[in-house]
C-alpha atoms as a PDB file:
ATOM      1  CA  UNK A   1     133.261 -43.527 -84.907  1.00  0.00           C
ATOM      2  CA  UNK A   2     130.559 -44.632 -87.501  1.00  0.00           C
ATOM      3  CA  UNK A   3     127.566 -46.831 -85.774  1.00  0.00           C
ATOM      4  CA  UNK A   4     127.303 -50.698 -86.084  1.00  0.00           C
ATOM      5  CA  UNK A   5     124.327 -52.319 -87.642  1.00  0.00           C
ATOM      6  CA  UNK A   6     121.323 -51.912 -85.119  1.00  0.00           C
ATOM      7  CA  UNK A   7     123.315 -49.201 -82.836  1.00  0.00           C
ATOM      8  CA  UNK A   8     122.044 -46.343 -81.356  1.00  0.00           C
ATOM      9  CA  UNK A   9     124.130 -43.471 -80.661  1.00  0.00           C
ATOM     10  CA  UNK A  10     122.228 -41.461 -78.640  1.00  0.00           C
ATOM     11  CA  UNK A  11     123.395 -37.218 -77.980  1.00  0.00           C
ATOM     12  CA  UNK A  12     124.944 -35.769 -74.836  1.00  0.00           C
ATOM     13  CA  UNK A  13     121.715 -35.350 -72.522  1.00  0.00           C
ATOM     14  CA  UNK A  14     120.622 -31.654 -71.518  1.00  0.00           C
ATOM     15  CA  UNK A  15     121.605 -29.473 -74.351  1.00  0.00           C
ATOM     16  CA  UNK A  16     118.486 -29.364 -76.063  1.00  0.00           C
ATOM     17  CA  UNK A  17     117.849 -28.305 -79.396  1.00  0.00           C
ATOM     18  CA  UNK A  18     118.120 -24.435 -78.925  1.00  0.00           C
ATOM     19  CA  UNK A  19     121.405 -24.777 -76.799  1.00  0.00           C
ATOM     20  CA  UNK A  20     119.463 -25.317 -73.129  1.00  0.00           C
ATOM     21  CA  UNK A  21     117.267 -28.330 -71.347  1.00  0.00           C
ATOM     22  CA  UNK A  22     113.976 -28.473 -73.445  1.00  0.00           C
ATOM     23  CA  UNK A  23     111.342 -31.133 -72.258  1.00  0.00           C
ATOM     24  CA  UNK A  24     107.941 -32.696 -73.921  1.00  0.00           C
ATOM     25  CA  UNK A  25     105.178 -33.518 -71.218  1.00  0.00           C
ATOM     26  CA  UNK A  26     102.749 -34.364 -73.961  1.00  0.00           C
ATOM     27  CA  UNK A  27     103.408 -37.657 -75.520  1.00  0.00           C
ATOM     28  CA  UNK A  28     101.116 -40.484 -76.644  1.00  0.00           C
ATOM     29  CA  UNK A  29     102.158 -44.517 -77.253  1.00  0.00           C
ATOM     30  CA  UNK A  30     100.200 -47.298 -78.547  1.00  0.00           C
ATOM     31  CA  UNK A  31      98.998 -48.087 -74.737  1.00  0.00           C
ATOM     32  CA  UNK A  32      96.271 -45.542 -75.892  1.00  0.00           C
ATOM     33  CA  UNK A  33      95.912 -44.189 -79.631  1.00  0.00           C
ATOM     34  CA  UNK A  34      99.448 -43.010 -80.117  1.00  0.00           C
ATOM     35  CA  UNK A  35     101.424 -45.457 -82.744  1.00  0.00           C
ATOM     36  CA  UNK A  36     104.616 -46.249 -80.994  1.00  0.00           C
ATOM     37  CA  UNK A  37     105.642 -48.652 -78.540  1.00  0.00           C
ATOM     38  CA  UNK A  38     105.290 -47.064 -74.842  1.00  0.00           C
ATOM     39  CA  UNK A  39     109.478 -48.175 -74.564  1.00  0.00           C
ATOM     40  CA  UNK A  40     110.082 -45.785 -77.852  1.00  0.00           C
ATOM     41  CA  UNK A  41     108.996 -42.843 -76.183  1.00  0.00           C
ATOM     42  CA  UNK A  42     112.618 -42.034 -74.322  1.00  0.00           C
ATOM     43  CA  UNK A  43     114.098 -42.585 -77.151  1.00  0.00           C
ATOM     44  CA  UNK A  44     112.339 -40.348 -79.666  1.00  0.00           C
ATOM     45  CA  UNK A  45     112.498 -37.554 -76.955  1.00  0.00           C
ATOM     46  CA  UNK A  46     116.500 -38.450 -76.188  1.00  0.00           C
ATOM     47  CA  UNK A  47     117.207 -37.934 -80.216  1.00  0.00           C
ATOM     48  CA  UNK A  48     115.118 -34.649 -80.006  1.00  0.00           C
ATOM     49  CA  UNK A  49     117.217 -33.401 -77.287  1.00  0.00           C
ATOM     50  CA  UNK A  50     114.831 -33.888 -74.422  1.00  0.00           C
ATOM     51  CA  UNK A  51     115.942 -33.858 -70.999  1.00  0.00           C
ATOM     52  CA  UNK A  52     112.317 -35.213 -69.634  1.00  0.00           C
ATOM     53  CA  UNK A  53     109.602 -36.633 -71.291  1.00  0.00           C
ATOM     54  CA  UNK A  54     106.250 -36.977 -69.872  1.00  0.00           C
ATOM     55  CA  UNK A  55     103.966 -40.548 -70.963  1.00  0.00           C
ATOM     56  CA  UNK A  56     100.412 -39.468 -71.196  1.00  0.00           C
ATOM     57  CA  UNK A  57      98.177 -41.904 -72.872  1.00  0.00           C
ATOM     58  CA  UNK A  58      94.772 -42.022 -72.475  1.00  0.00           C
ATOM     59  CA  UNK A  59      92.932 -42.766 -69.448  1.00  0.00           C
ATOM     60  CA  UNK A  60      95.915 -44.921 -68.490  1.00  0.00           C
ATOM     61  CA  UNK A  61      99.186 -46.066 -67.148  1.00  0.00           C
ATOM     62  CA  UNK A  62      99.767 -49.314 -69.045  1.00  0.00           C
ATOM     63  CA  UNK A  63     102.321 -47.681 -70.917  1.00  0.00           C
ATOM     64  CA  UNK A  64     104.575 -46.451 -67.850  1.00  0.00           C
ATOM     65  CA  UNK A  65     106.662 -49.502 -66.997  1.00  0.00           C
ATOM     66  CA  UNK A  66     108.024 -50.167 -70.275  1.00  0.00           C
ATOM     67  CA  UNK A  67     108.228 -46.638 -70.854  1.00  0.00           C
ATOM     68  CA  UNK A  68     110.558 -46.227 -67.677  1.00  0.00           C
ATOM     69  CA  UNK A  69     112.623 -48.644 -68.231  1.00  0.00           C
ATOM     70  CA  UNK A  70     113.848 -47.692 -70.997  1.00  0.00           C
ATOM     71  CA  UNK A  71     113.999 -44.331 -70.153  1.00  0.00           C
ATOM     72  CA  UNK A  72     116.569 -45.624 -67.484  1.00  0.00           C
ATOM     73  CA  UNK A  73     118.613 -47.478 -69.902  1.00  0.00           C
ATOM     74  CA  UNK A  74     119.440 -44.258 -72.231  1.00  0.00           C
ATOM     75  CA  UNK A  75     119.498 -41.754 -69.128  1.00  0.00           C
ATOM     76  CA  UNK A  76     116.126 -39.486 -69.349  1.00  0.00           C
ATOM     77  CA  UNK A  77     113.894 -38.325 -67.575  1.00  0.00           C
ATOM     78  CA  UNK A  78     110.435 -39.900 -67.505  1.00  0.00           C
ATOM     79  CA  UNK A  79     106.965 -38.542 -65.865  1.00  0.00           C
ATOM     80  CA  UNK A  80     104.283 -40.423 -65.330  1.00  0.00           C
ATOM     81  CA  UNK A  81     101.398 -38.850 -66.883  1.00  0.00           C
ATOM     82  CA  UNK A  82      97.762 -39.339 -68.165  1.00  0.00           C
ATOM     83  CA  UNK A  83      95.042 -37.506 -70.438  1.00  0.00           C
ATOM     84  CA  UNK A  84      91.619 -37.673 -69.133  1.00  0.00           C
ATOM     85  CA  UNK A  85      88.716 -36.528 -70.618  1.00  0.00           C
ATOM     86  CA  UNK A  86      86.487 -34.226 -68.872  1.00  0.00           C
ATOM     87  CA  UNK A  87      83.410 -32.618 -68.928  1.00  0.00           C
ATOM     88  CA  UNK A  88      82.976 -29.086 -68.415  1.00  0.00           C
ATOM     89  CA  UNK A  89      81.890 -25.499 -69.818  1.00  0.00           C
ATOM     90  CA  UNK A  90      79.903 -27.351 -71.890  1.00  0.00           C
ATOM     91  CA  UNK A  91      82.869 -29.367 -74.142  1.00  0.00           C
ATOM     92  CA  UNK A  92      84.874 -31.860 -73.875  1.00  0.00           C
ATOM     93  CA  UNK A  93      87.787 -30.581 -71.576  1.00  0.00           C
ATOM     94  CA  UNK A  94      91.249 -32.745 -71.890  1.00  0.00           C
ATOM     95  CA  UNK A  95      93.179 -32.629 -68.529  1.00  0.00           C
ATOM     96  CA  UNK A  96      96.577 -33.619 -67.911  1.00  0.00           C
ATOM     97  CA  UNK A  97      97.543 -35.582 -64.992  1.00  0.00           C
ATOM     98  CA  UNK A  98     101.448 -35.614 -63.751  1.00  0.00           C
ATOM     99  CA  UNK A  99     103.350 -37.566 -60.989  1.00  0.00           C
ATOM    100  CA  UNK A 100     100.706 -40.492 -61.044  1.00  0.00           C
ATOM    101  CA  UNK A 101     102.263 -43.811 -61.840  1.00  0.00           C
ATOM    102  CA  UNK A 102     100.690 -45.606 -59.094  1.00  0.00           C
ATOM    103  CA  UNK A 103      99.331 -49.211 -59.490  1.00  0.00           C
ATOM    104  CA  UNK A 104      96.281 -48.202 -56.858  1.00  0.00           C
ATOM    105  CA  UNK A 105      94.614 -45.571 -55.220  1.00  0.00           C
ATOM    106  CA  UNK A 106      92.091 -43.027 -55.883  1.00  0.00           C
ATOM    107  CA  UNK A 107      93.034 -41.575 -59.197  1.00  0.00           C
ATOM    108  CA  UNK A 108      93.357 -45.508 -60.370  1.00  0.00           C
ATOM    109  CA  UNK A 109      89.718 -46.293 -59.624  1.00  0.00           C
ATOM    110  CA  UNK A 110      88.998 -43.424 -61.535  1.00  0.00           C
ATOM    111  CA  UNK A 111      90.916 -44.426 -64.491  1.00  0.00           C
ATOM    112  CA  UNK A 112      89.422 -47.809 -63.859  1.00  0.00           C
ATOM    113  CA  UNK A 113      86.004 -46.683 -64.484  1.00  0.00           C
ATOM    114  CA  UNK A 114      86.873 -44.784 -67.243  1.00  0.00           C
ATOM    115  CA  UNK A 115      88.686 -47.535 -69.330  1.00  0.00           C
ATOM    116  CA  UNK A 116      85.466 -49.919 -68.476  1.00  0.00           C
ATOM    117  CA  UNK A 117      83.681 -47.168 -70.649  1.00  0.00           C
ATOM    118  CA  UNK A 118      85.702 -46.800 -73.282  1.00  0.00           C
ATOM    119  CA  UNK A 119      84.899 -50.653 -74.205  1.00  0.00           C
ATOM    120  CA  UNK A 120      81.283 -50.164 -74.012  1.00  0.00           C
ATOM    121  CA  UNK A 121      81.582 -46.721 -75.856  1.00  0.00           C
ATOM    122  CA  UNK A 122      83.585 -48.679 -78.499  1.00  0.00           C
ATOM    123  CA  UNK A 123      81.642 -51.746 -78.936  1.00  0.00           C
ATOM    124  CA  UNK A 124      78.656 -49.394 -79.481  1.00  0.00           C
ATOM    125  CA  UNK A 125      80.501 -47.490 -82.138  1.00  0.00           C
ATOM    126  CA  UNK A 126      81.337 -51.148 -83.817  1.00  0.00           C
ATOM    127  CA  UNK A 127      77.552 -51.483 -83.624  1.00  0.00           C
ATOM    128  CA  UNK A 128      76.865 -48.509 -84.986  1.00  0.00           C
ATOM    129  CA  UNK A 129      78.894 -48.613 -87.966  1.00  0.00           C
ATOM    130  CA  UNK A 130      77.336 -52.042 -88.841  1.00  0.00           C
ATOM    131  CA  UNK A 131      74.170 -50.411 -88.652  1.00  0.00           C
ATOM    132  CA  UNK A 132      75.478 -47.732 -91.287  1.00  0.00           C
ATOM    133  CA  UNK A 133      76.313 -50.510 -93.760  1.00  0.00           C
ATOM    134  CA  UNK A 134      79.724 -49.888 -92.760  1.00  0.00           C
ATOM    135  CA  UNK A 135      82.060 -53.032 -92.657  1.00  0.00           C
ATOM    136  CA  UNK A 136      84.289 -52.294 -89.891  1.00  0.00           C
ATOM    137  CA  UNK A 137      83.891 -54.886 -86.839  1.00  0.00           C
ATOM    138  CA  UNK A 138      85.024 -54.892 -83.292  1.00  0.00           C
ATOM    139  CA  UNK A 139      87.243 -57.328 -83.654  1.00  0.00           C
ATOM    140  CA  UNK A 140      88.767 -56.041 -86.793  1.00  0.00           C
ATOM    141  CA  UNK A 141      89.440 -52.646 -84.437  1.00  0.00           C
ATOM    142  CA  UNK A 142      90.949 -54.534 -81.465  1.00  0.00           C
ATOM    143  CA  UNK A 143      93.478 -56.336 -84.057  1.00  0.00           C
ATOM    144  CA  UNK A 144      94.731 -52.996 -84.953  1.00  0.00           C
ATOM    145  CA  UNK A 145      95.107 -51.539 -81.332  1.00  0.00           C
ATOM    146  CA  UNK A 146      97.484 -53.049 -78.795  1.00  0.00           C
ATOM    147  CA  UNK A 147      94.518 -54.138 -76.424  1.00  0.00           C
ATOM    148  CA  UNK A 148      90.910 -54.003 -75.659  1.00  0.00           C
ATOM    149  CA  UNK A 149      91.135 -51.037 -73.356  1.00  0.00           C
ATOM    150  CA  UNK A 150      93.621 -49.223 -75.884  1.00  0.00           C
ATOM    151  CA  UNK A 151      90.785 -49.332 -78.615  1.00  0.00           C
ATOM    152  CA  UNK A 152      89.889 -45.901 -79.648  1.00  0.00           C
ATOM    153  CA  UNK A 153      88.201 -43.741 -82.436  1.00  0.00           C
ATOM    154  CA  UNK A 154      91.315 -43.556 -84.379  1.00  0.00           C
ATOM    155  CA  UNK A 155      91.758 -47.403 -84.620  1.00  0.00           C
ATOM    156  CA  UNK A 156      88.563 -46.933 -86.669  1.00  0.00           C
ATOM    157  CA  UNK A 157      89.221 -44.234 -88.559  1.00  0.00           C
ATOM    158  CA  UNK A 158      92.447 -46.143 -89.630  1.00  0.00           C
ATOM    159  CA  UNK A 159      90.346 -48.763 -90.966  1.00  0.00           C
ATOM    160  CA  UNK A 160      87.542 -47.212 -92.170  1.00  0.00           C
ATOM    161  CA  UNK A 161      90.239 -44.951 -94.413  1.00  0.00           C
ATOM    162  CA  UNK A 162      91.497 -49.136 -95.289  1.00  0.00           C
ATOM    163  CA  UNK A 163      88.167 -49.782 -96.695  1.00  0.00           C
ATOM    164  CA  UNK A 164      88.011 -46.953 -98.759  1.00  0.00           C
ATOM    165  CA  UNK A 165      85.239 -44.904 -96.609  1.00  0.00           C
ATOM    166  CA  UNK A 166      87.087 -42.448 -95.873  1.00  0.00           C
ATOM    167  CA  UNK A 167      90.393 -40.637 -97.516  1.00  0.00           C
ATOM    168  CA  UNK A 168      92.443 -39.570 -94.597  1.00  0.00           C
ATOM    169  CA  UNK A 169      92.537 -39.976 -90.468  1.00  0.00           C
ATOM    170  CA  UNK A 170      90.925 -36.892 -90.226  1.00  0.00           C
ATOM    171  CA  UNK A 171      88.538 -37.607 -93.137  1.00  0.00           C
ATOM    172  CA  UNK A 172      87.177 -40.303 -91.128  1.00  0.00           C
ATOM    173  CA  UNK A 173      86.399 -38.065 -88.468  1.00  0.00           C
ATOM    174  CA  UNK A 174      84.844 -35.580 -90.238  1.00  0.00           C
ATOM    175  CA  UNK A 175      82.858 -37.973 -92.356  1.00  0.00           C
ATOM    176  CA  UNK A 176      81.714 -40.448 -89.486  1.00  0.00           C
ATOM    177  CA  UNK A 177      83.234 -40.472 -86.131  1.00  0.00           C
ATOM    178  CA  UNK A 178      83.178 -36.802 -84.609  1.00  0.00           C
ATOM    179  CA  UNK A 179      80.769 -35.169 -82.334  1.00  0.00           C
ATOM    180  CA  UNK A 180      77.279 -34.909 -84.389  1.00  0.00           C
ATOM    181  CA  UNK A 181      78.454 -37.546 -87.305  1.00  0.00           C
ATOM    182  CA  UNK A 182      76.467 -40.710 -87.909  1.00  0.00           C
ATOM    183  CA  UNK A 183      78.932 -42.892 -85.742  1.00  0.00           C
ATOM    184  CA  UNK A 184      79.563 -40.714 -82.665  1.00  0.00           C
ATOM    185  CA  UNK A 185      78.785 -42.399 -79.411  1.00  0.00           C
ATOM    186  CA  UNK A 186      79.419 -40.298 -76.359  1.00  0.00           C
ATOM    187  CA  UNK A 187      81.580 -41.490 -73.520  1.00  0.00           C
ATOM    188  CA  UNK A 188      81.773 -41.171 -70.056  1.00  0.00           C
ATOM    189  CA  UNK A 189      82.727 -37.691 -68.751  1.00  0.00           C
ATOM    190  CA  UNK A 190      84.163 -37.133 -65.692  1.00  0.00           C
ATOM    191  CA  UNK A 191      83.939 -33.950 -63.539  1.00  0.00           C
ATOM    192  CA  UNK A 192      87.327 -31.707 -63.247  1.00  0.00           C
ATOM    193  CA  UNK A 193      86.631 -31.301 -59.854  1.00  0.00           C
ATOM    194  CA  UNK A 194      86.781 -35.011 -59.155  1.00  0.00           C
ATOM    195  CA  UNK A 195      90.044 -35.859 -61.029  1.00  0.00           C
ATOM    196  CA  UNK A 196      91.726 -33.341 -59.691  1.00  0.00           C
ATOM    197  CA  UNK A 197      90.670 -34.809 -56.076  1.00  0.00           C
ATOM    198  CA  UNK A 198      91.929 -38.110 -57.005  1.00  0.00           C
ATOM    199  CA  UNK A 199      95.048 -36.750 -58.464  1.00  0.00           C
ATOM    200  CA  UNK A 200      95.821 -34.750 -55.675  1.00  0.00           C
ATOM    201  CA  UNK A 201      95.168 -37.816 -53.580  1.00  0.00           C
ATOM    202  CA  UNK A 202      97.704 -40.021 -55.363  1.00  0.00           C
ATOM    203  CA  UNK A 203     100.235 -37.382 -55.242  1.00  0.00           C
ATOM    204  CA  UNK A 204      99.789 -35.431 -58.823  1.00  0.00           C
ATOM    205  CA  UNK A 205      98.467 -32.162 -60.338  1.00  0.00           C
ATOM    206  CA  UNK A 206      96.289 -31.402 -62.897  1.00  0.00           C
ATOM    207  CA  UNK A 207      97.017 -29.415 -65.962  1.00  0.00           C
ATOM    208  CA  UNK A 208      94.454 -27.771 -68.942  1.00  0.00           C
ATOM    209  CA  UNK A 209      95.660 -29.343 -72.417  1.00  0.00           C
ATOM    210  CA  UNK A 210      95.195 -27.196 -75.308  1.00  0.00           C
ATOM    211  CA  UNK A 211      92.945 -24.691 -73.836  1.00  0.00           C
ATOM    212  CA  UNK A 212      92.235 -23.352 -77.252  1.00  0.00           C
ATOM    213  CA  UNK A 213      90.284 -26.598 -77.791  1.00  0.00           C
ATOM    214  CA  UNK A 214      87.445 -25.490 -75.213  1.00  0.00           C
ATOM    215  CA  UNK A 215      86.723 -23.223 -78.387  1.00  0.00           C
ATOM    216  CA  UNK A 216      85.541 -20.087 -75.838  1.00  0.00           C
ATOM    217  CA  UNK A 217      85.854 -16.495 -76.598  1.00  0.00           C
ATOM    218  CA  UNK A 218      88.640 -14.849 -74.592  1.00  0.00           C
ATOM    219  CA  UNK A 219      87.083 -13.649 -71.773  1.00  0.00           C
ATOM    220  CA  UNK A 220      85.288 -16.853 -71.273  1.00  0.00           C
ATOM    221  CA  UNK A 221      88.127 -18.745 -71.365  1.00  0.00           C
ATOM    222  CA  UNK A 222      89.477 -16.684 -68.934  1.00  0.00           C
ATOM    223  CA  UNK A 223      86.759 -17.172 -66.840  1.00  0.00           C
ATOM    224  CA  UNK A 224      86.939 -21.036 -67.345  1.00  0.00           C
ATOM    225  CA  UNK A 225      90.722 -20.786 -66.780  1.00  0.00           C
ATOM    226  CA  UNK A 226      90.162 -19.097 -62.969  1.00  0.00           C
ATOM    227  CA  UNK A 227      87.590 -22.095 -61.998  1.00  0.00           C
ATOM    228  CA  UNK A 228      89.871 -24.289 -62.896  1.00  0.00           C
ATOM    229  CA  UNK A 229      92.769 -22.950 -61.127  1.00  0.00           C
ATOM    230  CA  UNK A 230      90.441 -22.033 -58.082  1.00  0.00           C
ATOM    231  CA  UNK A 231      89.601 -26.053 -58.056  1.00  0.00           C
ATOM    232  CA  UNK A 232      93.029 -26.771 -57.378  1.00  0.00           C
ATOM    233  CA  UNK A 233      94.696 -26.968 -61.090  1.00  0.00           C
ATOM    234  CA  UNK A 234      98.115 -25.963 -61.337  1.00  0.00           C
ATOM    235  CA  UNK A 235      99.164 -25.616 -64.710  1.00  0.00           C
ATOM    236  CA  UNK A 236      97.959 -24.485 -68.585  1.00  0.00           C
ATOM    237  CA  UNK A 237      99.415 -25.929 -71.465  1.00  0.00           C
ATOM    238  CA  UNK A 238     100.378 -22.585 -73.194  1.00  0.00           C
ATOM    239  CA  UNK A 239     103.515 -23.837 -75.480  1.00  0.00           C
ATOM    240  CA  UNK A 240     101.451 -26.552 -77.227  1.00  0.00           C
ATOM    241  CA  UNK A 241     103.182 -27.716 -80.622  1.00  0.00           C
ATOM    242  CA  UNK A 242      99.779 -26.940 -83.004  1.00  0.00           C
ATOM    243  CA  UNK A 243      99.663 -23.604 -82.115  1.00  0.00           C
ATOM    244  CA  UNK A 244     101.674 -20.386 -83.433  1.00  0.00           C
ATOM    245  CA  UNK A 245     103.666 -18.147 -81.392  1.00  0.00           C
ATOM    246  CA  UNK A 246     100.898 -15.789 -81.163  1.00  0.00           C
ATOM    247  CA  UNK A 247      98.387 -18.046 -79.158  1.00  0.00           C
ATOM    248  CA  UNK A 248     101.540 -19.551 -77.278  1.00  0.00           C
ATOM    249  CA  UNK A 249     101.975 -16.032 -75.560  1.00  0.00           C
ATOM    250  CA  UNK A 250      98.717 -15.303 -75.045  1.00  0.00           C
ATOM    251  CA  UNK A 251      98.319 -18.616 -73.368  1.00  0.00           C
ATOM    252  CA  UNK A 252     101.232 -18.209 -71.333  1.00  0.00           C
ATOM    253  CA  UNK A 253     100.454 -14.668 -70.352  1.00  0.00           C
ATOM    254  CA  UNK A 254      96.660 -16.108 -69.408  1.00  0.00           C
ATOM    255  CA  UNK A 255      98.546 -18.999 -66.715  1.00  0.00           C
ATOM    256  CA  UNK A 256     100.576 -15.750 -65.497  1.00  0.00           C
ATOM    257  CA  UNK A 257      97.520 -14.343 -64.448  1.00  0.00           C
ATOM    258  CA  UNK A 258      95.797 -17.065 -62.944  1.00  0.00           C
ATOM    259  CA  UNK A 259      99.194 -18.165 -61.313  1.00  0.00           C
ATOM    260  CA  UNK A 260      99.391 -21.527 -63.303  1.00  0.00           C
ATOM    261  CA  UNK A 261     102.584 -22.642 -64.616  1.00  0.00           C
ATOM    262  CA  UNK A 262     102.535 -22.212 -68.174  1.00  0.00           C
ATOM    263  CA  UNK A 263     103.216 -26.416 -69.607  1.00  0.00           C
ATOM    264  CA  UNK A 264     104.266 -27.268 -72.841  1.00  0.00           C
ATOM    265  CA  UNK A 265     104.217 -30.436 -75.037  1.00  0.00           C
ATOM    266  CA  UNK A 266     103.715 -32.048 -78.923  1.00  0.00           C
ATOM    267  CA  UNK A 267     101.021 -34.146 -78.319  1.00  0.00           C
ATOM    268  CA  UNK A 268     102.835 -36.689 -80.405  1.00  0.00           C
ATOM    269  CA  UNK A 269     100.852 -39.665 -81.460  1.00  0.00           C
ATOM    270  CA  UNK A 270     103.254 -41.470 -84.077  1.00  0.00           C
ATOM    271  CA  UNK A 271     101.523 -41.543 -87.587  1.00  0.00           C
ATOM    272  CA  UNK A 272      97.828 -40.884 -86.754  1.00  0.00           C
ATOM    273  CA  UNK A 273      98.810 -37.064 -86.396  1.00  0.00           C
ATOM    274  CA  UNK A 274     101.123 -36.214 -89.599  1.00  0.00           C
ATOM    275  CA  UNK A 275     104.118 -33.432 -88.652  1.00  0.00           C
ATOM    276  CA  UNK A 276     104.635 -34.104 -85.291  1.00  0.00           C
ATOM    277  CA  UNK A 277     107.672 -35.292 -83.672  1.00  0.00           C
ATOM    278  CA  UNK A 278     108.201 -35.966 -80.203  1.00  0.00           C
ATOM    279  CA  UNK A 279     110.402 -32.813 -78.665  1.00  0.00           C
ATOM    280  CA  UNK A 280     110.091 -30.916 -81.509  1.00  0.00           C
ATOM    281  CA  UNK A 281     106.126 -30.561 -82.281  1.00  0.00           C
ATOM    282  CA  UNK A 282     106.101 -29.095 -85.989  1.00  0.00           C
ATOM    283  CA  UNK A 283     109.855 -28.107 -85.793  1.00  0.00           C
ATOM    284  CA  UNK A 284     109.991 -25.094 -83.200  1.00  0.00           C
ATOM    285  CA  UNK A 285     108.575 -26.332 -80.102  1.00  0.00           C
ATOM    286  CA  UNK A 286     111.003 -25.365 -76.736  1.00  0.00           C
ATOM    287  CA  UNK A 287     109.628 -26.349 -73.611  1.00  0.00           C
ATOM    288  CA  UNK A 288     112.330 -25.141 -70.994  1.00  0.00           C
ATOM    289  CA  UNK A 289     113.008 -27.965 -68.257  1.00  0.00           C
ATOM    290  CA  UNK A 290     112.294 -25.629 -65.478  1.00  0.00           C
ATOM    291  CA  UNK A 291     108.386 -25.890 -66.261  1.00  0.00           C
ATOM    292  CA  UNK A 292     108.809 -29.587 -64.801  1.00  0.00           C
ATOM    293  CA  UNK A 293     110.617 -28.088 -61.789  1.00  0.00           C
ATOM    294  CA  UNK A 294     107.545 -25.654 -61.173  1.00  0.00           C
ATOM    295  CA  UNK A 295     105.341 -28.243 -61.681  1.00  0.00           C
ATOM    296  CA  UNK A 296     106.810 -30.373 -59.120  1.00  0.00           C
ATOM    297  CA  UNK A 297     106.818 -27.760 -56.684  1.00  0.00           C
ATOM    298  CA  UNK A 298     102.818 -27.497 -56.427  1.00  0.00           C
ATOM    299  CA  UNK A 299     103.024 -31.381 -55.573  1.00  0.00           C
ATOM    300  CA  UNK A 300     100.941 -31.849 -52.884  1.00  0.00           C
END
């Protein structure tokens, strides 16, 4: 039966795209520097096959109701998730929280504090751009993001690439807004140790995003893997979209040793990161749904 104008038709849930339940427990909306609605997110991950999708915007929850809801009203799965931003081995450290979609409690002062930053990080970064001769203002930034506390360095690189500063997204960053570029500010870092004690608190785990990212040599990493996991983390993100098959095993063989659960997800953000789709990463991500059964199993 051909759809009607403004239908839907959503496939059988479960299946997958490779014939079995895949899942995506990386996923960002528009309640932090993804480009799509928070209530989107089901259904991009229902048309990719998904039989879960995990909601993990940045340093917060905003996004969740919406997101849930809908999820309800086409029949997936949704996790309540988070990205946070840590500091340790001497970089920037991106952590993913799970089972957290609490309205209070510790892991919500924590994201609290962290969003509070974020606006004085920004309006600094407005400031400094002024200073560069730059004609980007805060104002102009908030426009373009769906709130105040949603602001982030992509909203600026979007419109410094609209006034013709820079050519691309990642231009932008290159050019102005990344770690040792005229317009970096630093934020706030929190301590792995204490948002893993706050997650644990409100009833989630804590997972290493893109490990590769930490940019350590292997036995480093390794060695940064095992504190991690000795702190209480429960999980590596091994199957993540951006990287080839090659690093995805030797991620997932580095959470076998550690006994971590080896996560997977796209790390969709919409349009600010170009070939990525929710589910599918750059066409041959397959994150078994089992992962989100083992993951829910180290639940405290």
């Amino acid at each position: 039966m051909p759809q009607t104008p403004g239908e839907i038709r959503w496939p059988a849930r479960g299946p997958g795209i490779v014939g079995r339940a895949v899942i995506d427990l990386h996923v960002h909306s528009n309640a932090s520097d993804g480009t799509d609605p928070p209530a989107s997110i089901p259904e991009l991950a229902v048309v990719a096959g998904c039989a879960a999708v995990a909601l993990t915007d940045h340093d917060t929850l905003a996004g969740l109701p919406a997101a849930r809801a809908r999820a309800e009203e086409v029949g997936i799965e949704l996790i309540g998730g988070c990205e946070v931003s840590c500091a340790f081995s001497g970089a920037s450290t991106h952590v993913l929280v799970y089972f957290v979609d609490h309205e209070e409690g510790a892991f919500h002062d924590e994201l609290a504090g962290l969003r509070d930053d974020r606006v004085r990080r920004n309006r600094l970064l407005a400031e400094r751009l002024a200073e560069l001769g730059i004609p980007v203002s805060y104002d102009e930034a908030v426009a373009l993001a769906s709130s105040e506390e949603s602001l982030g360095r992509p909203h600026f690189a979007a419109l410094l690439v609209d006034k013709g500063v820079a050519e691309s997204i990642p231009d932008a960053f290159d050019r102005w807004l990344a770690h040792g570029r005229p317009a970096f500010v630093p934020k706030a870092r929190v301590l792995p140790r204490q948002i893993d004690e706050a997650a644990r608190q409100s009833g989630g785990v804590c997972v290493l995003a893109h490990p590769f990212s930490l940019e350590l040599p292997a036995r480093e990493l390794d060695q940064a893997v095992g504190q991690l996991a000795e702190l209480g983390f429960v999980g590596l993100e091994a199957n993540y979209a951006s990287y080839p098959p090659g690093e995805r095993r030797q991620l997932a063989d580095l959470a076998a040793r550690h006994d971590l659960v080896a996560t997977g997800g796209s790390d969709y953000h919409g349009t600010v990161k170009a070939g990525l789709s929710s589910g599918r990463g750059r066409g041959d991500l397959e994150v078994p749904d089992d992962v989100l059964e083992r993951l829910a199993a180290r639940r405290p």
